[in-house]
N, C-alpha and C. Protein backbone atom coordinates (compact mmCIF):
# COMPACT_ATOMS: atom_id res chain seq x y z
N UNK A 1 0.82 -1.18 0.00
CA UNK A 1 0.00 0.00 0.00
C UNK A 1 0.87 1.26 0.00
N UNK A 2 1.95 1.20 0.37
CA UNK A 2 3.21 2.41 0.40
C UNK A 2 3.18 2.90 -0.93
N UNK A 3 3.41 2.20 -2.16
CA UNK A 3 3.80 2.14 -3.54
C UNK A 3 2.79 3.17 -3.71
N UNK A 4 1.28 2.82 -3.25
CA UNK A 4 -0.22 3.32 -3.77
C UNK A 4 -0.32 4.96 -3.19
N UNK A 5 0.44 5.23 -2.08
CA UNK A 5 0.51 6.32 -1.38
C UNK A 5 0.77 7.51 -2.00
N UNK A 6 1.83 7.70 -2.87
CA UNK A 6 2.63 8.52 -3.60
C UNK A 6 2.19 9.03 -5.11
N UNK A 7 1.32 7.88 -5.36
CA UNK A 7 0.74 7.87 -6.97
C UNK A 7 -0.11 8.88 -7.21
N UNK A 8 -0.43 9.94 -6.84
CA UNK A 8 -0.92 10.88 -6.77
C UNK A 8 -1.21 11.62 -8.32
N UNK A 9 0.58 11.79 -8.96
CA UNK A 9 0.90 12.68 -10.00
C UNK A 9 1.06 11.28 -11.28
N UNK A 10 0.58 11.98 -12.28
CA UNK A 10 0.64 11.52 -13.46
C UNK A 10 1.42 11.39 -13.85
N UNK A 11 1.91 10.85 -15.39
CA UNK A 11 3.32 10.98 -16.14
C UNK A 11 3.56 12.34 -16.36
N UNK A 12 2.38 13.06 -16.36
CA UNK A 12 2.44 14.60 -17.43
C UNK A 12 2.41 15.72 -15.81
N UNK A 13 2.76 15.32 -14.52
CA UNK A 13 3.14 15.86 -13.11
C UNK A 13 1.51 16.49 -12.65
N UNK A 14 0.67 16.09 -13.56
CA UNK A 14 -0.87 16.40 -13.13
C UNK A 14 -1.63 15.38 -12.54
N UNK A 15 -2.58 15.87 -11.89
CA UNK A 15 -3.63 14.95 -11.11
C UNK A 15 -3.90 13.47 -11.99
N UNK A 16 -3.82 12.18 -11.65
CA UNK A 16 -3.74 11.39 -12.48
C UNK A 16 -5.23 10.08 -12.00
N UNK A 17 -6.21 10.81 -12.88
CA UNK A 17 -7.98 10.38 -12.30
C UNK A 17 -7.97 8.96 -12.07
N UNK A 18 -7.49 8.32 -13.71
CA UNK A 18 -7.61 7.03 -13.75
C UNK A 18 -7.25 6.56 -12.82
N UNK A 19 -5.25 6.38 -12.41
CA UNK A 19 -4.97 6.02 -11.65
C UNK A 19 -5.08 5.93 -10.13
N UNK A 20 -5.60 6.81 -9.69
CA UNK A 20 -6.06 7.42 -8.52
C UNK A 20 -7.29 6.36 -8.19
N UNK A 21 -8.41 6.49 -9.35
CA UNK A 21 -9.31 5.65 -8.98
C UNK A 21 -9.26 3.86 -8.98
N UNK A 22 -8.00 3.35 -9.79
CA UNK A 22 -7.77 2.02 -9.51
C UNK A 22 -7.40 1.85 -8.31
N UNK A 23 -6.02 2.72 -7.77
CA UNK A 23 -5.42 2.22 -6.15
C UNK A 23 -6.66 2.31 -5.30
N UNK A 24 -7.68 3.35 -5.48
CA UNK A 24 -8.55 3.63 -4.38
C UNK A 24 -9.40 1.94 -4.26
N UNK A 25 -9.62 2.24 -4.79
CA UNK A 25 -11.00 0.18 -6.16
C UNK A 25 -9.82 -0.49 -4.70
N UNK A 26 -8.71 -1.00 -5.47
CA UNK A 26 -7.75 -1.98 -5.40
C UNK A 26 -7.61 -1.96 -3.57
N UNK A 27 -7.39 -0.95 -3.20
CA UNK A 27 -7.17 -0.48 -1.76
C UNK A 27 -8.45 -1.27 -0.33
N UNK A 28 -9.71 -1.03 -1.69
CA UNK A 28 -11.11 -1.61 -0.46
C UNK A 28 -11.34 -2.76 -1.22
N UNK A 29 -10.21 -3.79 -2.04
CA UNK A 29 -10.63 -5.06 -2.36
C UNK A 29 -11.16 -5.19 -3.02
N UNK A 30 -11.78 -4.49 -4.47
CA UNK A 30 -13.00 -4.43 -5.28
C UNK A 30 -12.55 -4.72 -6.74
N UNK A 31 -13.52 -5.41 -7.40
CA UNK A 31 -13.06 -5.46 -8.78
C UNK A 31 -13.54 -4.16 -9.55
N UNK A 32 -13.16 -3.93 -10.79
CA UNK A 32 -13.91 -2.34 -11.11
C UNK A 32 -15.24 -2.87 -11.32
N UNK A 33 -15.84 -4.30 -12.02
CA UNK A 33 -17.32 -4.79 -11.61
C UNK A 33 -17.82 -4.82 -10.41
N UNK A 34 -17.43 -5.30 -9.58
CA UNK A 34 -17.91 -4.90 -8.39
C UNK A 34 -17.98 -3.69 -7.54
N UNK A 35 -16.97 -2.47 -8.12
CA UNK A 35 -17.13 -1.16 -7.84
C UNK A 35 -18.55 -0.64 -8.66
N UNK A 36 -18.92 -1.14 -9.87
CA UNK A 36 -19.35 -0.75 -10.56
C UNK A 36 -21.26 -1.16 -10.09
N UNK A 37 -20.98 -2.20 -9.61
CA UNK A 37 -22.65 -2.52 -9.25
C UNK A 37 -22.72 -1.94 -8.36
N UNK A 38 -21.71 -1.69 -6.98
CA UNK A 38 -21.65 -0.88 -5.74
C UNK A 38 -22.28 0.37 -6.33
N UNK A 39 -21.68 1.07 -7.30
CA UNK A 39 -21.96 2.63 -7.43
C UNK A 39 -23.06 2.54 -8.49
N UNK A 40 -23.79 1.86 -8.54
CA UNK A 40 -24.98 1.96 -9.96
C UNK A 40 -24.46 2.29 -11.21
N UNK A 41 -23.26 2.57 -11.73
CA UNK A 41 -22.59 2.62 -13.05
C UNK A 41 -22.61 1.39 -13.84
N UNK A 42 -21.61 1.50 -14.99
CA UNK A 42 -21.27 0.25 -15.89
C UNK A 42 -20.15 0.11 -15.50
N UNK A 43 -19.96 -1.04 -16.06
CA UNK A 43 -18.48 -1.65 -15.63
C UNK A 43 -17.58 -0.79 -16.43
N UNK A 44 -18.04 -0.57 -17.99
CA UNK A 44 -17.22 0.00 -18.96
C UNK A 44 -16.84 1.57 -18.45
N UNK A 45 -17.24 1.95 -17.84
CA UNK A 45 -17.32 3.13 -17.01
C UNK A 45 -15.95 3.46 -16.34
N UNK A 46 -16.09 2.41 -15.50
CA UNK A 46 -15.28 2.23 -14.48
C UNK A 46 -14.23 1.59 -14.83
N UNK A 47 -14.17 1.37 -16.23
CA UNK A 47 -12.40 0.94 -16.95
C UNK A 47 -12.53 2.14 -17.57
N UNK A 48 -13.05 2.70 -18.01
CA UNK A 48 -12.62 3.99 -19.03
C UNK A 48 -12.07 4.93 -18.43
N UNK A 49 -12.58 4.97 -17.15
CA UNK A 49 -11.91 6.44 -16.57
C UNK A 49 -10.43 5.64 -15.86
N UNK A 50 -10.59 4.65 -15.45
CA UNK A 50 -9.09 4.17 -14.77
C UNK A 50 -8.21 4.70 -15.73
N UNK A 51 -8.46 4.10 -17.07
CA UNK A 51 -7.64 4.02 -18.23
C UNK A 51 -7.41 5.50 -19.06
N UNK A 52 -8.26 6.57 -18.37
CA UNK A 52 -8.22 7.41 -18.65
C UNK A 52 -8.44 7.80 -20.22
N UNK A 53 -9.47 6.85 -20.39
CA UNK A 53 -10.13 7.11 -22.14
C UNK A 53 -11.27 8.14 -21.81
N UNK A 54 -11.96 8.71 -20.25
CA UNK A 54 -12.45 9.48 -20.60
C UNK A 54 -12.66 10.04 -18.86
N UNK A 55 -12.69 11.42 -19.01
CA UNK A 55 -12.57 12.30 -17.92
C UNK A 55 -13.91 12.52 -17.53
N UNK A 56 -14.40 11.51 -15.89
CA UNK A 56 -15.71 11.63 -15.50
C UNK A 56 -16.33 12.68 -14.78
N UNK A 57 -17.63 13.46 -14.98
CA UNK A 57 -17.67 14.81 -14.45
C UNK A 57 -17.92 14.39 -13.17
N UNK A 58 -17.52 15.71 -12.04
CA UNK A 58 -17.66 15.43 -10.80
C UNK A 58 -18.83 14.30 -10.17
N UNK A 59 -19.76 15.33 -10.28
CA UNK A 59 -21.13 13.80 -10.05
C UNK A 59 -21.01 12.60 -10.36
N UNK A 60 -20.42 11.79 -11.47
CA UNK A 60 -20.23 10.54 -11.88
C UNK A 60 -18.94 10.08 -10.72
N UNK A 61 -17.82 10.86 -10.59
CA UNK A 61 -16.61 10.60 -9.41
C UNK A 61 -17.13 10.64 -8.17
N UNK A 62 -17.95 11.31 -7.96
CA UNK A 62 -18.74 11.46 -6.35
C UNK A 62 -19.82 10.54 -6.27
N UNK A 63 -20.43 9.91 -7.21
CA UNK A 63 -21.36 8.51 -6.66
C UNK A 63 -20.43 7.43 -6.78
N UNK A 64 -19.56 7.49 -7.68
CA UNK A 64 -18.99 6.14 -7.88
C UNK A 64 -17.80 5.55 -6.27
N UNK A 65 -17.86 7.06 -5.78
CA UNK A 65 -16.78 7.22 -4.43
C UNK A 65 -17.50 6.68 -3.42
N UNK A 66 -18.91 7.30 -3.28
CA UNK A 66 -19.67 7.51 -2.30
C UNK A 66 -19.90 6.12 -2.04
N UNK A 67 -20.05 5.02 -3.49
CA UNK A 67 -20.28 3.38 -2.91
C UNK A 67 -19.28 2.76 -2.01
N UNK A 68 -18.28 3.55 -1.85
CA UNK A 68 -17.45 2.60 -0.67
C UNK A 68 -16.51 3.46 0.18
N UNK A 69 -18.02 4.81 0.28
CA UNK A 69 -17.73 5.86 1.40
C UNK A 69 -16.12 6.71 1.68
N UNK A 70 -15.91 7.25 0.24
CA UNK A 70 -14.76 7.44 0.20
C UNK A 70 -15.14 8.95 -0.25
N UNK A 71 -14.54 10.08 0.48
CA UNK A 71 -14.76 11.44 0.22
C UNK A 71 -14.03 11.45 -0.57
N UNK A 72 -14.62 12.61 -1.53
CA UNK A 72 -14.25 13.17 -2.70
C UNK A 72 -13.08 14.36 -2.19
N UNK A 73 -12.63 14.46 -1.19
CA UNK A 73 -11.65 15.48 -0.77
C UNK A 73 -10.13 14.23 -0.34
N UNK A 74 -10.66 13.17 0.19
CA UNK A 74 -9.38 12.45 0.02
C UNK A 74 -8.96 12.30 -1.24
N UNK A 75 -9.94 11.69 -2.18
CA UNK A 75 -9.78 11.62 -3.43
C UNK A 75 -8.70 12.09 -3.69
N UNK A 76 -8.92 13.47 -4.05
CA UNK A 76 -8.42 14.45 -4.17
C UNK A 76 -6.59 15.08 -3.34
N UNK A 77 -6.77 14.54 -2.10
CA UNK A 77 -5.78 14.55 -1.64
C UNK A 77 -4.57 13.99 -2.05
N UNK A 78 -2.67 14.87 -1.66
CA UNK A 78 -2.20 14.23 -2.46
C UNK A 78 -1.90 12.69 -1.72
N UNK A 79 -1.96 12.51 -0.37
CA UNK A 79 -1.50 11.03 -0.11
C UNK A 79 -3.02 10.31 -0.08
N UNK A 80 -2.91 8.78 -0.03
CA UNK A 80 -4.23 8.51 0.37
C UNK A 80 -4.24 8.00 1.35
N UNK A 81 -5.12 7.84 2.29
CA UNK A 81 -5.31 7.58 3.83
C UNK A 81 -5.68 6.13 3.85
N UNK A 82 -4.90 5.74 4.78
CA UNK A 82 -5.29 3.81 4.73
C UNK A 82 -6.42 3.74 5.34
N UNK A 83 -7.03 2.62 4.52
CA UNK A 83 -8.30 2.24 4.79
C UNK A 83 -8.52 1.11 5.15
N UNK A 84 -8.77 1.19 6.70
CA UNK A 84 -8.87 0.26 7.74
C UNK A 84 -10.01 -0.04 7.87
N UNK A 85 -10.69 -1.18 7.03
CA UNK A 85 -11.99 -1.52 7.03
C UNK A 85 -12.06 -2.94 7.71
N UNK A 86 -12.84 -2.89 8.37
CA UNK A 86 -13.19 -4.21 9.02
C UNK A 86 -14.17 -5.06 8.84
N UNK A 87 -15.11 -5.05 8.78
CA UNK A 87 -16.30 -6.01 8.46
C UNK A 87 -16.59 -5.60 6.84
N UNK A 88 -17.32 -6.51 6.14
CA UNK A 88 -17.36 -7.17 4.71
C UNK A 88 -18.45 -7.37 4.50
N UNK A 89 -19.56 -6.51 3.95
CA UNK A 89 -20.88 -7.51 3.40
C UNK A 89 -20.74 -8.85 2.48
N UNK A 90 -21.04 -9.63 2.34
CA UNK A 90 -21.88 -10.55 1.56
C UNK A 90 -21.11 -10.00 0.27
N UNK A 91 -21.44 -8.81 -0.42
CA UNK A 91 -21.49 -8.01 -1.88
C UNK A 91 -20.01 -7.44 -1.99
N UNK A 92 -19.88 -7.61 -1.20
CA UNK A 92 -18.37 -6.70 -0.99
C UNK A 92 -16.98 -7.53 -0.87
N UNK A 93 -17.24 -8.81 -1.02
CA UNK A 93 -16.54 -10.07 -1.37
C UNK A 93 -16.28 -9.60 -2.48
N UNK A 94 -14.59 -10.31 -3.30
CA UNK A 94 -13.87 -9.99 -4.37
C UNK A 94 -14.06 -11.60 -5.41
N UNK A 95 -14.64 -11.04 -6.02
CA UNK A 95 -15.23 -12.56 -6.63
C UNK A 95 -13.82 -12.66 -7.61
N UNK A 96 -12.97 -13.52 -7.64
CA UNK A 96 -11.55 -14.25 -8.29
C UNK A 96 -11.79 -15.02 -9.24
N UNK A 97 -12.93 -16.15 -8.66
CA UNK A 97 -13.32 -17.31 -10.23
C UNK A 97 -14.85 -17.16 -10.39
N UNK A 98 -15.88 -17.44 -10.87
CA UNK A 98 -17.24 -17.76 -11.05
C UNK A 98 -17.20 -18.94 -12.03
N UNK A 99 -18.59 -19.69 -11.79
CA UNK A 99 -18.80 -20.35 -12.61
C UNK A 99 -18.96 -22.05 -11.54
N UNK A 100 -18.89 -22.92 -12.09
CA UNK A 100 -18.44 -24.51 -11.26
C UNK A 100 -17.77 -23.83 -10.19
N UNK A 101 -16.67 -23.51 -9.89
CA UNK A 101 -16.02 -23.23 -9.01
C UNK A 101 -15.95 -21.88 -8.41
N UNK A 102 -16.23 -21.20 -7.70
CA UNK A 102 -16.68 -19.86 -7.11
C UNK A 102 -15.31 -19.58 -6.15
N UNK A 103 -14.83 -18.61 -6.20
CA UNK A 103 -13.74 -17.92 -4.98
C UNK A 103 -14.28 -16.77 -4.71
N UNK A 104 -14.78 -16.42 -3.59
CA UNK A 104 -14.79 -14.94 -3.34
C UNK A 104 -13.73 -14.91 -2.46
N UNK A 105 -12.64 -13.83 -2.55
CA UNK A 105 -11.71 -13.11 -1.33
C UNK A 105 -12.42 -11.79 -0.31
N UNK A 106 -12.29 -11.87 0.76
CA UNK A 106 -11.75 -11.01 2.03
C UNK A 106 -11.16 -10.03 1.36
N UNK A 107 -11.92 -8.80 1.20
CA UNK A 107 -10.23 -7.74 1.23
C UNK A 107 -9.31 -7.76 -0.03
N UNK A 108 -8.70 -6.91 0.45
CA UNK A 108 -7.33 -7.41 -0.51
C UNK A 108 -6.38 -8.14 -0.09
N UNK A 109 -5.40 -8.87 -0.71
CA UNK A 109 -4.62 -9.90 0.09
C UNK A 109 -3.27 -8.74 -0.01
N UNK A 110 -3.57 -8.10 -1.40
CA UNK A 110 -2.16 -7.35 -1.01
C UNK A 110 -1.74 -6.46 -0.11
N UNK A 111 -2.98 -6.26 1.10
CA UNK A 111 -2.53 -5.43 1.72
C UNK A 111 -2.34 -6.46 3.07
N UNK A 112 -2.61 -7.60 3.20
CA UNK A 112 -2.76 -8.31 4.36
C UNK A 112 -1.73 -9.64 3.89
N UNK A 113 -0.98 -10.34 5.18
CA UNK A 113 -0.80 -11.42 5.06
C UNK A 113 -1.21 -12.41 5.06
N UNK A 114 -2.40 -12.75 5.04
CA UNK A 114 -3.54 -13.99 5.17
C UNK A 114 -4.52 -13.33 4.44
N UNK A 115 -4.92 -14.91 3.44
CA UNK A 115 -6.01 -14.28 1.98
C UNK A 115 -7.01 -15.45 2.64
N UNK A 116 -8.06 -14.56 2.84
CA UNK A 116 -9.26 -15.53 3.19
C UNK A 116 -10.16 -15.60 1.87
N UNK A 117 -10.49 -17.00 1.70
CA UNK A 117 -11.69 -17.34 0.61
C UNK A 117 -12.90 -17.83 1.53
N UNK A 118 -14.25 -17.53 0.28
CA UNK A 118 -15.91 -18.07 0.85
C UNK A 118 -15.80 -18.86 -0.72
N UNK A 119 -15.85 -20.47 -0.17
CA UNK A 119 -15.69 -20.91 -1.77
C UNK A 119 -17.00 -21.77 -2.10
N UNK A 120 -17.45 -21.82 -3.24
CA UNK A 120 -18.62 -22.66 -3.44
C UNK A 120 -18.18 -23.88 -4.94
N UNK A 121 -17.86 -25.20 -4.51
CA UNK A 121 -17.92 -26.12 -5.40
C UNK A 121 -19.50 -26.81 -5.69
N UNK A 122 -19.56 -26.69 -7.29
CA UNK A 122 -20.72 -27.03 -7.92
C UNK A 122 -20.32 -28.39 -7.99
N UNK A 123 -21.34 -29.52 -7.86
CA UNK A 123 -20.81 -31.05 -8.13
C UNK A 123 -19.85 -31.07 -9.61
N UNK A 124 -19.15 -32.08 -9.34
CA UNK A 124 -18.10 -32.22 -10.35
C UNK A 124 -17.13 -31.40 -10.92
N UNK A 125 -17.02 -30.14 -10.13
CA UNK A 125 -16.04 -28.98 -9.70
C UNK A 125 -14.64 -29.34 -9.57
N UNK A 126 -13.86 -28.62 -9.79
CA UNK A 126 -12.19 -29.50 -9.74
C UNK A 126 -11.79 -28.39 -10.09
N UNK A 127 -10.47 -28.20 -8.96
CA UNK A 127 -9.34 -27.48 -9.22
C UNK A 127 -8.29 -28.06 -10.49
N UNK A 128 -8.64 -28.96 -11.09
CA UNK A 128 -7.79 -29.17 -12.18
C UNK A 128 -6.91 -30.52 -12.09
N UNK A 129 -6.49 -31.49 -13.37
CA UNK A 129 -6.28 -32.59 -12.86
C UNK A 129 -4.70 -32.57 -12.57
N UNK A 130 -4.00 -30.72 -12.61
CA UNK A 130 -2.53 -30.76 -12.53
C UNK A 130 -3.11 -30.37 -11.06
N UNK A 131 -1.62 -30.72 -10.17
CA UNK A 131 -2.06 -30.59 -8.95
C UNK A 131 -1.28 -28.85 -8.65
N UNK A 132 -2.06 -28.23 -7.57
CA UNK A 132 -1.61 -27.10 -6.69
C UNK A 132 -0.72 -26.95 -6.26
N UNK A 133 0.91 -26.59 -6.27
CA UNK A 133 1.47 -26.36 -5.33
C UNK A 133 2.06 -24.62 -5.06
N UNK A 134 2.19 -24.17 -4.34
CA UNK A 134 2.78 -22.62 -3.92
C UNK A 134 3.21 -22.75 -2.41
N UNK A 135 4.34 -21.17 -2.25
CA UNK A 135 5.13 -21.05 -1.13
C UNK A 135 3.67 -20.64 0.01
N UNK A 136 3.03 -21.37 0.55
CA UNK A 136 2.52 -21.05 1.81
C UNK A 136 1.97 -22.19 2.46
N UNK A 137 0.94 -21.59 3.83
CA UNK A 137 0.21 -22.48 4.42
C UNK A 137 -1.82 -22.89 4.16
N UNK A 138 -2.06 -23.35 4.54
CA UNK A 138 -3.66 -22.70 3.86
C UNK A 138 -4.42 -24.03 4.56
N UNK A 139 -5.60 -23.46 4.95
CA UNK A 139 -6.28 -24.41 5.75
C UNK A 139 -8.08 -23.79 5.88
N UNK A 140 -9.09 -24.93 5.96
CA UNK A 140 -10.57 -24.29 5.95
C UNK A 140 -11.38 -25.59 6.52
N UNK A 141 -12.29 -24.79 6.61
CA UNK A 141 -13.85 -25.36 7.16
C UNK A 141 -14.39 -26.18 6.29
N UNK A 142 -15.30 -27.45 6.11
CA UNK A 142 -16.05 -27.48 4.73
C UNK A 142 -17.84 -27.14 5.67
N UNK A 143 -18.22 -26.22 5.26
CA UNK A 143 -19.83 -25.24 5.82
C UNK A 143 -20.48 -26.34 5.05
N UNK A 144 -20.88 -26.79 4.27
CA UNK A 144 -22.42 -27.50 3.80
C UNK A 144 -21.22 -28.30 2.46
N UNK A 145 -21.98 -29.69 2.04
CA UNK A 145 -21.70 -30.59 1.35
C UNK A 145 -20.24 -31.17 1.42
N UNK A 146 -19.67 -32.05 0.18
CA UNK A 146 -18.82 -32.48 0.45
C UNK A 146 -17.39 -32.26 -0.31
N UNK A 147 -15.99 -32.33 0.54
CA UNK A 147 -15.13 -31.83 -1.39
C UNK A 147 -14.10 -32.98 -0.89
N UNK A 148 -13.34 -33.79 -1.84
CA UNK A 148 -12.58 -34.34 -1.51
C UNK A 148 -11.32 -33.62 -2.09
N UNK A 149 -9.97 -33.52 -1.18
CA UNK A 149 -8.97 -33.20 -1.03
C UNK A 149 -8.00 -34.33 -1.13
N UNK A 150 -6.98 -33.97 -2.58
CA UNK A 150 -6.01 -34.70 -2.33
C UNK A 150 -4.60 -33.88 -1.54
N UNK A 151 -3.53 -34.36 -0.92
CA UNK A 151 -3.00 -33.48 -0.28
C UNK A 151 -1.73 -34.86 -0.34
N UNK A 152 -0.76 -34.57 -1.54
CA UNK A 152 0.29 -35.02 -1.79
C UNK A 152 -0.22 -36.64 -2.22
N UNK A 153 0.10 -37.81 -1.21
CA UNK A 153 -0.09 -39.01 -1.66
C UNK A 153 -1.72 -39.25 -0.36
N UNK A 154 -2.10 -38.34 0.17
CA UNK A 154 -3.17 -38.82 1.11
C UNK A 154 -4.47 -38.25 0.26
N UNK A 155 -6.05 -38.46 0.36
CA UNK A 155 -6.59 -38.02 -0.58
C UNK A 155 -7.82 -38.74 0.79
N UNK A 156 -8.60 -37.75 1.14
CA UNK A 156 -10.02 -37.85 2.35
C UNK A 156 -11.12 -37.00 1.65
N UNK A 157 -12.60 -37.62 2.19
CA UNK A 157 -13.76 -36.55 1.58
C UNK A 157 -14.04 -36.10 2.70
N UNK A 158 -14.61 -34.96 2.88
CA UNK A 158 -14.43 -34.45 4.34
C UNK A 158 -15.82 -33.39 3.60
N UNK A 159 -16.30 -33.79 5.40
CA UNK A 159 -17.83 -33.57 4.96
C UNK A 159 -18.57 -32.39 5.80
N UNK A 160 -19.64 -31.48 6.47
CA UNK A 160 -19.74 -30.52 6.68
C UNK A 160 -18.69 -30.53 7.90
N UNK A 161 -18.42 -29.36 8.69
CA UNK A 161 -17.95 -29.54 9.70
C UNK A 161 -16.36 -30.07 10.07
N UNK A 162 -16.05 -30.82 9.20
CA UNK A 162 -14.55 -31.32 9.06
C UNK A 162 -13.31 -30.19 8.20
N UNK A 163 -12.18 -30.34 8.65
CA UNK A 163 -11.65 -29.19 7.95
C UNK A 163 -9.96 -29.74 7.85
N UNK A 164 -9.10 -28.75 6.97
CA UNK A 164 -7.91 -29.05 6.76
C UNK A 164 -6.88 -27.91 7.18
N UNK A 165 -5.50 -28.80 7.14
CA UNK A 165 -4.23 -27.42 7.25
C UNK A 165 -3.11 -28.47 6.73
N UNK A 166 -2.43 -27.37 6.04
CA UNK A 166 -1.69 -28.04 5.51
C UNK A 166 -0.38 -27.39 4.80
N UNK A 167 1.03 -27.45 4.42
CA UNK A 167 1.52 -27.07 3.89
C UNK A 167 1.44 -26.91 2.29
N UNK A 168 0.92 -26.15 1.98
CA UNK A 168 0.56 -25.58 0.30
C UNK A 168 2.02 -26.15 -0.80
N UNK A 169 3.09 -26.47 -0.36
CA UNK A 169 4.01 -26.58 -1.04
C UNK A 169 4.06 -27.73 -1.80
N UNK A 170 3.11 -28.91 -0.87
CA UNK A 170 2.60 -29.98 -1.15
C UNK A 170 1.59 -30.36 -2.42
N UNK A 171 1.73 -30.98 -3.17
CA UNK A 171 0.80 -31.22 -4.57
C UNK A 171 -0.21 -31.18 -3.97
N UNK A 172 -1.75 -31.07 -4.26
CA UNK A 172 -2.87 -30.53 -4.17
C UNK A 172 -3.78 -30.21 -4.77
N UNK A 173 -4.93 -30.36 -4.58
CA UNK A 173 -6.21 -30.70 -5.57
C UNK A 173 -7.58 -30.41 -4.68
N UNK A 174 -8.52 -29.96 -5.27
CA UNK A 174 -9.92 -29.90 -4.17
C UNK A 174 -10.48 -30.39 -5.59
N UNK A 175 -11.87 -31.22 -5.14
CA UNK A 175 -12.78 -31.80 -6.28
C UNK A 175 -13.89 -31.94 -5.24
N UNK A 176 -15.01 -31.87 -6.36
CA UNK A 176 -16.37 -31.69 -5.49
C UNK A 176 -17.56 -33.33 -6.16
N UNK A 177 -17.07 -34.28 -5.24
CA UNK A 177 -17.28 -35.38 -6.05
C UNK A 177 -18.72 -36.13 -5.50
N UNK A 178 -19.43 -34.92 -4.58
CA UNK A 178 -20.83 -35.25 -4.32
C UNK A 178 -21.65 -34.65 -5.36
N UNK A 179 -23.28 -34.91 -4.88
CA UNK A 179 -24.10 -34.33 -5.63
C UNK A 179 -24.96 -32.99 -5.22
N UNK A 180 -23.76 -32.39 -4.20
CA UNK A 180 -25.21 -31.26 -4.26
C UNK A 180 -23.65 -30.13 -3.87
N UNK A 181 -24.03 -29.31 -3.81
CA UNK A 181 -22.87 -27.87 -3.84
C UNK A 181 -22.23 -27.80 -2.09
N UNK A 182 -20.96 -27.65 -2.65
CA UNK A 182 -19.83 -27.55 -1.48
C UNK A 182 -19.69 -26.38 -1.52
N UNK A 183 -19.40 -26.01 0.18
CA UNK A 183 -19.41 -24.79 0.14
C UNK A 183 -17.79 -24.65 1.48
N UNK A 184 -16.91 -24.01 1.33
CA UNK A 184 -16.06 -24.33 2.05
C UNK A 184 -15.46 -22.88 2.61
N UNK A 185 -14.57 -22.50 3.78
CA UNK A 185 -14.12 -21.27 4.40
C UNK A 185 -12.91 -21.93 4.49
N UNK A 186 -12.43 -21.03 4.16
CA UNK A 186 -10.38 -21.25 3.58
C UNK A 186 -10.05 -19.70 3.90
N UNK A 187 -8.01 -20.40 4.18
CA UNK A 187 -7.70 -19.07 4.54
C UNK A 187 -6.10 -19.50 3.82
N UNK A 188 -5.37 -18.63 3.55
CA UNK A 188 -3.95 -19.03 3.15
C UNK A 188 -2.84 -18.17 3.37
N UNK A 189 -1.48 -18.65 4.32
CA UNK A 189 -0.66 -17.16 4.05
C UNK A 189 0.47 -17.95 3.78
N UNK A 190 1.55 -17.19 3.23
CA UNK A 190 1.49 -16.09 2.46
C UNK A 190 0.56 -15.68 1.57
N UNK A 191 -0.50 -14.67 0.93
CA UNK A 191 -1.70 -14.73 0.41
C UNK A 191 -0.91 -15.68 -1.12
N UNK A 192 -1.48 -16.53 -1.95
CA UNK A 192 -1.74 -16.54 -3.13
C UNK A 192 -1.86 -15.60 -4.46
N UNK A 193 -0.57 -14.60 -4.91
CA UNK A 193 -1.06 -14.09 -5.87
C UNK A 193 -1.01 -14.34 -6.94
């Protein structure tokens, strides 16, 4: 978030909109779609002005702010003020995959050392038949149905209520090999980027 602090000035030493409004997005965890349903805009909206294909009049910058209670005078300011948010609606989850396999993230991970997921496996869901491995730890709940986990040469279905930890460095796989939707609470650090 240090990097995001300073970004203030443009290439051309002027106020720089686009950019300003990605770190801000990026800062409260948001995709620019999900900034974008937050603030009643379009998504295309909310890439155009990042990208600075088009300069949004005040009113359009002041609702699109106002969805995740961000004054238009910090905005504006040249540092930006860390934003120490604590609780998360439901909507305000950072959706990563959709589809069979669902990830919503917690937050941003880049500003935290632990990346929490709310994950939902659709039956016959699979992380893929190459297996997972990365530098961390990572461990979760399974909330409703069932997912089976392989975890190097051991491989268990683990059913509501049962949960894992494990070293991530280890080959790895989640598959959703019941018939009704898994729903699981995972957490991982170093985050996953």
């Amino acid at each position: 978030m240090h990097a995001m602090e300073n970004a203030a000035e443009g290439a051309g030493g002027g106020f720089n909109v686009g950019e300003r409004l990605c770190l801000v997005r990026k800062q409260h965890g948001l995709s620019q779609r999900a900034l974008a349903v937050k603030a009643g805009v379009t998504h295309s909206l909310v890439s155009l002005i990042e990208k600075n294909k088009v300069s949004p009049s005040v009113a359009s910058l002041k609702k699109i702010l106002e969805a995740i209670n961000y004054p238009l005078t910090d905005f504006f300011a040249l540092t930006l003020p860390p934003v120490d948010q604590v609780f998360y609606r439901a909507d305000e989850l950072t959706p990563l995959s959709t589809g069979a396999l669902t990830l919503l993230q917690v937050g941003d991970a880049k500003s935290h050392s632990v990346q929490i997921f709310h994950e939902f496996y659709e039956p016959g869901a699979d992380t893929g038949e190459t297996m997972l491995q990365h530098e961390a730890e990572e461990g979760g709940v399974v909330v409703a149905g069932a997912l089976e986990l392989t975890v190097g040469s051991q491989t268990r279905i683990l059913k509501k209520g049962d949960a894992f930890l494990f070293d991530s460095r280890q080959p790895h796989r989640y598959r959703n090999v019941g018939t009704e939707r898994c729903e699981v609470v995972s957490a991982c650090t170093p985050p996953y980027l």
